[in-house]
C-alpha atoms as a PDB file:
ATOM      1  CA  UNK A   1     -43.181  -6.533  27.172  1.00  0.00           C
ATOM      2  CA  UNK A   2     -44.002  -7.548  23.935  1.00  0.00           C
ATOM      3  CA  UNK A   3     -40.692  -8.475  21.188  1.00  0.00           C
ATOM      4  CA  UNK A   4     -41.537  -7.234  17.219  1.00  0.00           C
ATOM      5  CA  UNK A   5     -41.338 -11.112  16.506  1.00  0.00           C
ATOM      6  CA  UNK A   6     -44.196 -11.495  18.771  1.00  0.00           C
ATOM      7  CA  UNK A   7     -45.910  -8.419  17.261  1.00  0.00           C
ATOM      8  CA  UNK A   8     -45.149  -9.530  13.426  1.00  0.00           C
ATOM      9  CA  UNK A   9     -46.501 -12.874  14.399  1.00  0.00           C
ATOM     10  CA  UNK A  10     -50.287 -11.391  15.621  1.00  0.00           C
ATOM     11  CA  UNK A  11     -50.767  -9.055  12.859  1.00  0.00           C
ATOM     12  CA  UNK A  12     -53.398 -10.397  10.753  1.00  0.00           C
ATOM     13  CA  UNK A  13     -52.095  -9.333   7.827  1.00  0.00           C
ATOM     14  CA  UNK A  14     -48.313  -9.500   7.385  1.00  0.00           C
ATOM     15  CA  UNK A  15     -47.468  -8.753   3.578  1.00  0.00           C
ATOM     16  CA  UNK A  16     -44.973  -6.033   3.072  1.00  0.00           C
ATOM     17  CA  UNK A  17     -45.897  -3.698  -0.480  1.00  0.00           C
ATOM     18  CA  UNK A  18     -42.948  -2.346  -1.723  1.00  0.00           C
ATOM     19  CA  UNK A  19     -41.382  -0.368  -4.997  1.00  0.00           C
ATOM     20  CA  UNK A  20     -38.113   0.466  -6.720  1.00  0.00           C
ATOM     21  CA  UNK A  21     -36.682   3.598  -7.109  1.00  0.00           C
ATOM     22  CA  UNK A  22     -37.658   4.124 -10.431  1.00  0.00           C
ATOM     23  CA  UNK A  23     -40.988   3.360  -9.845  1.00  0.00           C
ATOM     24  CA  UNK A  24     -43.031   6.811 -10.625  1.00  0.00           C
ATOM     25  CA  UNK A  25     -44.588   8.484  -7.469  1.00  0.00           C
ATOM     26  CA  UNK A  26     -48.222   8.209  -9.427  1.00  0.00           C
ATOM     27  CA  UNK A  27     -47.789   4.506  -9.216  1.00  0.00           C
ATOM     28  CA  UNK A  28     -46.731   4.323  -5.174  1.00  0.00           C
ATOM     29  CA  UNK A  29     -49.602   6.191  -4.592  1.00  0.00           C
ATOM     30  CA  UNK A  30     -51.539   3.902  -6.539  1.00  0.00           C
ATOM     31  CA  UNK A  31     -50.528   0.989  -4.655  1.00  0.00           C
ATOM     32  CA  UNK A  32     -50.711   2.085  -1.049  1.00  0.00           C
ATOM     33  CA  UNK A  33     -55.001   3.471  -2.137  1.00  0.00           C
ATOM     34  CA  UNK A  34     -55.061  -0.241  -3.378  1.00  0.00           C
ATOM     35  CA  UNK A  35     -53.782  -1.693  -0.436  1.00  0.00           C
ATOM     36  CA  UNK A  36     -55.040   0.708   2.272  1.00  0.00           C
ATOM     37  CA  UNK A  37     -51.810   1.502   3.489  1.00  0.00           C
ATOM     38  CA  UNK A  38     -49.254   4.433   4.068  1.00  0.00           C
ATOM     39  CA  UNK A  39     -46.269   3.815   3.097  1.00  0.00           C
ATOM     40  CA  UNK A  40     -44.066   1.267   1.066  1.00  0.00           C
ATOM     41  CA  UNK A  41     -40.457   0.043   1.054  1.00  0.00           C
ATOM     42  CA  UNK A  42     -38.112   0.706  -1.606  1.00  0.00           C
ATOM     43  CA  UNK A  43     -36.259  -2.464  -2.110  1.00  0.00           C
ATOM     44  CA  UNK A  44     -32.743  -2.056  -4.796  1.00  0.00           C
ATOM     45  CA  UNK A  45     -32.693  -4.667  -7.783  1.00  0.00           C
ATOM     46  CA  UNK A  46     -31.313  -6.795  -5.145  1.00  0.00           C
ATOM     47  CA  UNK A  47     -34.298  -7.194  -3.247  1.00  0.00           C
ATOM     48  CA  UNK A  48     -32.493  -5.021  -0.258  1.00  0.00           C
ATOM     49  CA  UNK A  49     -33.741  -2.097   1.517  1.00  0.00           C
ATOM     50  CA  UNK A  50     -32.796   0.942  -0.045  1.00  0.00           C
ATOM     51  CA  UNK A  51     -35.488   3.314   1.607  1.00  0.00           C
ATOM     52  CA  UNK A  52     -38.918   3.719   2.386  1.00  0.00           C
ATOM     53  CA  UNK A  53     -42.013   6.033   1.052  1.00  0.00           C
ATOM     54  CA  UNK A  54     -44.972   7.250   2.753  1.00  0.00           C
ATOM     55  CA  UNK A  55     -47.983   9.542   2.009  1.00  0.00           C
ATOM     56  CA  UNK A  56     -46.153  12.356   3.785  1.00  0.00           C
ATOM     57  CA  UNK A  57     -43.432  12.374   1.475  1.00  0.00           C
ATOM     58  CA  UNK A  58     -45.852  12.350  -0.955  1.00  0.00           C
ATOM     59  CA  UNK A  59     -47.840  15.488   0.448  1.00  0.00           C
ATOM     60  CA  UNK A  60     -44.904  17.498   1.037  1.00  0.00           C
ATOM     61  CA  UNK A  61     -42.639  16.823  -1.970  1.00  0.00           C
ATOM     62  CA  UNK A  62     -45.026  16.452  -4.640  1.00  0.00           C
ATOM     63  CA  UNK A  63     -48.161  17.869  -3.723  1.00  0.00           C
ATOM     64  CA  UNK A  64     -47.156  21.229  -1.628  1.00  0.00           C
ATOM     65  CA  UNK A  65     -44.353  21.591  -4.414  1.00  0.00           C
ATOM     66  CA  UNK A  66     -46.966  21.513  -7.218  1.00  0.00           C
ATOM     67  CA  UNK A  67     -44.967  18.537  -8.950  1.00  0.00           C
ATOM     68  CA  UNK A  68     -46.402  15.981 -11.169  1.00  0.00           C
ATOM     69  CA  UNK A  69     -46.743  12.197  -9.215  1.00  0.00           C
ATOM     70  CA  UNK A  70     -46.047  10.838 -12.715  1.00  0.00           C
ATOM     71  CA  UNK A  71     -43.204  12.565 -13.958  1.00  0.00           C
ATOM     72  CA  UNK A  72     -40.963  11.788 -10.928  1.00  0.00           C
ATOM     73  CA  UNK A  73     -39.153   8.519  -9.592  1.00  0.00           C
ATOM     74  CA  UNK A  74     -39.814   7.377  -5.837  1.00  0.00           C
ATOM     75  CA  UNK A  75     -36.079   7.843  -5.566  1.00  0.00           C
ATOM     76  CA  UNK A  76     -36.285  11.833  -6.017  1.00  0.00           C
ATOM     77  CA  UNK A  77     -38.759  11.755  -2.890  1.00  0.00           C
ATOM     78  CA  UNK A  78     -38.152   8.234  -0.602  1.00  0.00           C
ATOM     79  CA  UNK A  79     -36.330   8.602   2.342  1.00  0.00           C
ATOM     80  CA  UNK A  80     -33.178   6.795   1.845  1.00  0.00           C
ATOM     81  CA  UNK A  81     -31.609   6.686   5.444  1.00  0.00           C
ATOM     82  CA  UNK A  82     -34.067   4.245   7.163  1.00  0.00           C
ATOM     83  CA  UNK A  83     -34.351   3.601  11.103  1.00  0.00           C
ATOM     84  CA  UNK A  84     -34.916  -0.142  11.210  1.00  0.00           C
ATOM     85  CA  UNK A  85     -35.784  -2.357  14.372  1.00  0.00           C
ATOM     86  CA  UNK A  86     -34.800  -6.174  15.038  1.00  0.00           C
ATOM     87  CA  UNK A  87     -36.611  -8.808  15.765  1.00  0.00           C
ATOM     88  CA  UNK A  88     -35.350  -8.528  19.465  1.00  0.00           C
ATOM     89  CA  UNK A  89     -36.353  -5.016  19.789  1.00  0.00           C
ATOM     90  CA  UNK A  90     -39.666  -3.924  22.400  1.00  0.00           C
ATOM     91  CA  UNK A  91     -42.763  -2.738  21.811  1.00  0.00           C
ATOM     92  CA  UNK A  92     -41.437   0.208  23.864  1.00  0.00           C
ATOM     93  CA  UNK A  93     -38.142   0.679  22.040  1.00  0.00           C
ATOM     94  CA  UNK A  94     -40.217   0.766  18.911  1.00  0.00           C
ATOM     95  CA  UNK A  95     -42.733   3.402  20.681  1.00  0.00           C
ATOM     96  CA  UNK A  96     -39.754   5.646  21.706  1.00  0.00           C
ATOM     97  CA  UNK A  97     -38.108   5.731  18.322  1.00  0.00           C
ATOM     98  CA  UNK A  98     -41.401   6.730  16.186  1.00  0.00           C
ATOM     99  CA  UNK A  99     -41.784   9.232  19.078  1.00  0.00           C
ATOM    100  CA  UNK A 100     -38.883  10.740  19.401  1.00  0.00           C
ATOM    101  CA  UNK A 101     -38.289  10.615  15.431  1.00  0.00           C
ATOM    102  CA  UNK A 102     -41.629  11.538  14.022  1.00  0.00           C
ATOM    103  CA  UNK A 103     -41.508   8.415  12.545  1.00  0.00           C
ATOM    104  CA  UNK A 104     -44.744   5.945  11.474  1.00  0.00           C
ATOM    105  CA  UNK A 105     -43.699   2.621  10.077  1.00  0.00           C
ATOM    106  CA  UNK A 106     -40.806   1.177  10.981  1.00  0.00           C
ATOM    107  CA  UNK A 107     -38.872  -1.489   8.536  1.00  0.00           C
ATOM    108  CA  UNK A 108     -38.104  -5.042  10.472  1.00  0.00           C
ATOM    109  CA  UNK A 109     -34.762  -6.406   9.745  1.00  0.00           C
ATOM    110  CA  UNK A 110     -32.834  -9.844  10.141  1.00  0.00           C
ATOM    111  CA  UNK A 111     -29.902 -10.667   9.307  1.00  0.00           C
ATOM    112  CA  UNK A 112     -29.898  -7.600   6.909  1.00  0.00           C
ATOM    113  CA  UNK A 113     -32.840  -9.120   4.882  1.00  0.00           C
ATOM    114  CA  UNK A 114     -36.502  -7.059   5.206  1.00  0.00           C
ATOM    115  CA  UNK A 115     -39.201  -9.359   7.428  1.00  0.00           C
ATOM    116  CA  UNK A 116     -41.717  -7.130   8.234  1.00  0.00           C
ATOM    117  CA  UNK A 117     -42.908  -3.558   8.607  1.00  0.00           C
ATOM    118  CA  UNK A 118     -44.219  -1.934  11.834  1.00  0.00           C
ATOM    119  CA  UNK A 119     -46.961   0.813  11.634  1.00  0.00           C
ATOM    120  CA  UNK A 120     -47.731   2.816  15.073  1.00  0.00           C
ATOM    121  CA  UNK A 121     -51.140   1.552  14.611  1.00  0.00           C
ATOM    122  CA  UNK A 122     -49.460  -2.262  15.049  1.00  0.00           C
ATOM    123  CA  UNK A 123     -48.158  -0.841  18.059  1.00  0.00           C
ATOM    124  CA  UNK A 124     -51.022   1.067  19.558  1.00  0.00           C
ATOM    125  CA  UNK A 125     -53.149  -2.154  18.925  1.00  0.00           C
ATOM    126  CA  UNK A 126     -50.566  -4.267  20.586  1.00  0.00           C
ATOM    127  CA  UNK A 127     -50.192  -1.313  23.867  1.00  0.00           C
ATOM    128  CA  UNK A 128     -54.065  -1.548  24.106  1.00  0.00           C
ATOM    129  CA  UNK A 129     -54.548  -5.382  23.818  1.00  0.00           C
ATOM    130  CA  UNK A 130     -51.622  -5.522  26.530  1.00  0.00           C
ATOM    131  CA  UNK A 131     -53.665  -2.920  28.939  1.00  0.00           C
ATOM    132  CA  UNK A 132     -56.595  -4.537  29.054  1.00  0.00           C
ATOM    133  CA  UNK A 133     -55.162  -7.577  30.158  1.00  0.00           C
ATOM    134  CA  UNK A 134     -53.491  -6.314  32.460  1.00  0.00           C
ATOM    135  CA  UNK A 135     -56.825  -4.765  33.864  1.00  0.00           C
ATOM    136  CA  UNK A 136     -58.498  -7.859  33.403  1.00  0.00           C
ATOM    137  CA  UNK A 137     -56.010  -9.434  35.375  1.00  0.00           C
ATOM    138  CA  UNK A 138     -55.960  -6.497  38.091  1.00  0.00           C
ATOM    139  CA  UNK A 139     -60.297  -6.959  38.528  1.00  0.00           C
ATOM    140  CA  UNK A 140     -59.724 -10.991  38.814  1.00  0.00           C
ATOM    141  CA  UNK A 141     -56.976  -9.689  41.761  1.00  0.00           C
ATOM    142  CA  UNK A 142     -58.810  -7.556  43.422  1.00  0.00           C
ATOM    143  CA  UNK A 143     -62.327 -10.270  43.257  1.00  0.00           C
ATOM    144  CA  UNK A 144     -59.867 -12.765  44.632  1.00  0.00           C
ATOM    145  CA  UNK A 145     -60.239 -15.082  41.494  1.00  0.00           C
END
């Protein structure tokens, strides 16, 4: 079983977007249909985590509430009490907390400092490339390679 180091380490593309929490909403969005992604980290003037904000939040807190994306801060709509993961941590742990908390990207921390960020689709990549090994490896057992 695969460690997030390992899985940080594969990902072809390893640069973390972030924002600040007075960045508006309009701009986040912005960013992540720039970058292709789904969610950024909210890093204080300190350069520390202070939350995270996705295209769901988005959605449901500006969009089904009929609110303007330029008239209101990330910090009005970021989640601010973030489940992080270690560079120590499983593939599996990872899988079980995004299950079990609804959860899609997942903040990698060391020694309190941001690393990386884990989406589900890192990790579903990661379960399949780790399958079909395994059957690769099964087929060469049963040839008798």
């Amino acid at each position: 079983m695969k460690t997030v180091a390992e899985i940080l380490r594969a990902k072809p593309q390893a640069a973390v977007y972030s924002v600040t929490p007075s960045t508006s909403v309009l701009d986040a969005i912005k960013l992540m249909a720039e970058k292709g992604i789904g969610a950024l980290v909210v890093l204080d003037d300190k350069g520390r985590l202070a939350g995270i904000v996705s295209e769901r939040d988005y959605a449901r807190k500006i969009v089904l509430l009929e609110r303007s994306a330029s008239d209101i801060s990330i910090s009005e709509i970021m989640t601010a009490d973030v489940l992080t993961v270690g560079l120590r941590d499983t593939s599996q742990h990872c899988m079980q907390l995004m299950t079990d908390r609804h959860l899609r990207h997942l903040p990698v921390l060391a020694e309190g400092e941001l690393i990386g960020l884990l989406s589900i689709g890192d990790l579903v990549k990661h379960t399949i490339a780790e399958q079909a090994s395994l059957i690769q490896q099964l087929e060469q057992y049963i040839r008798g390679e």
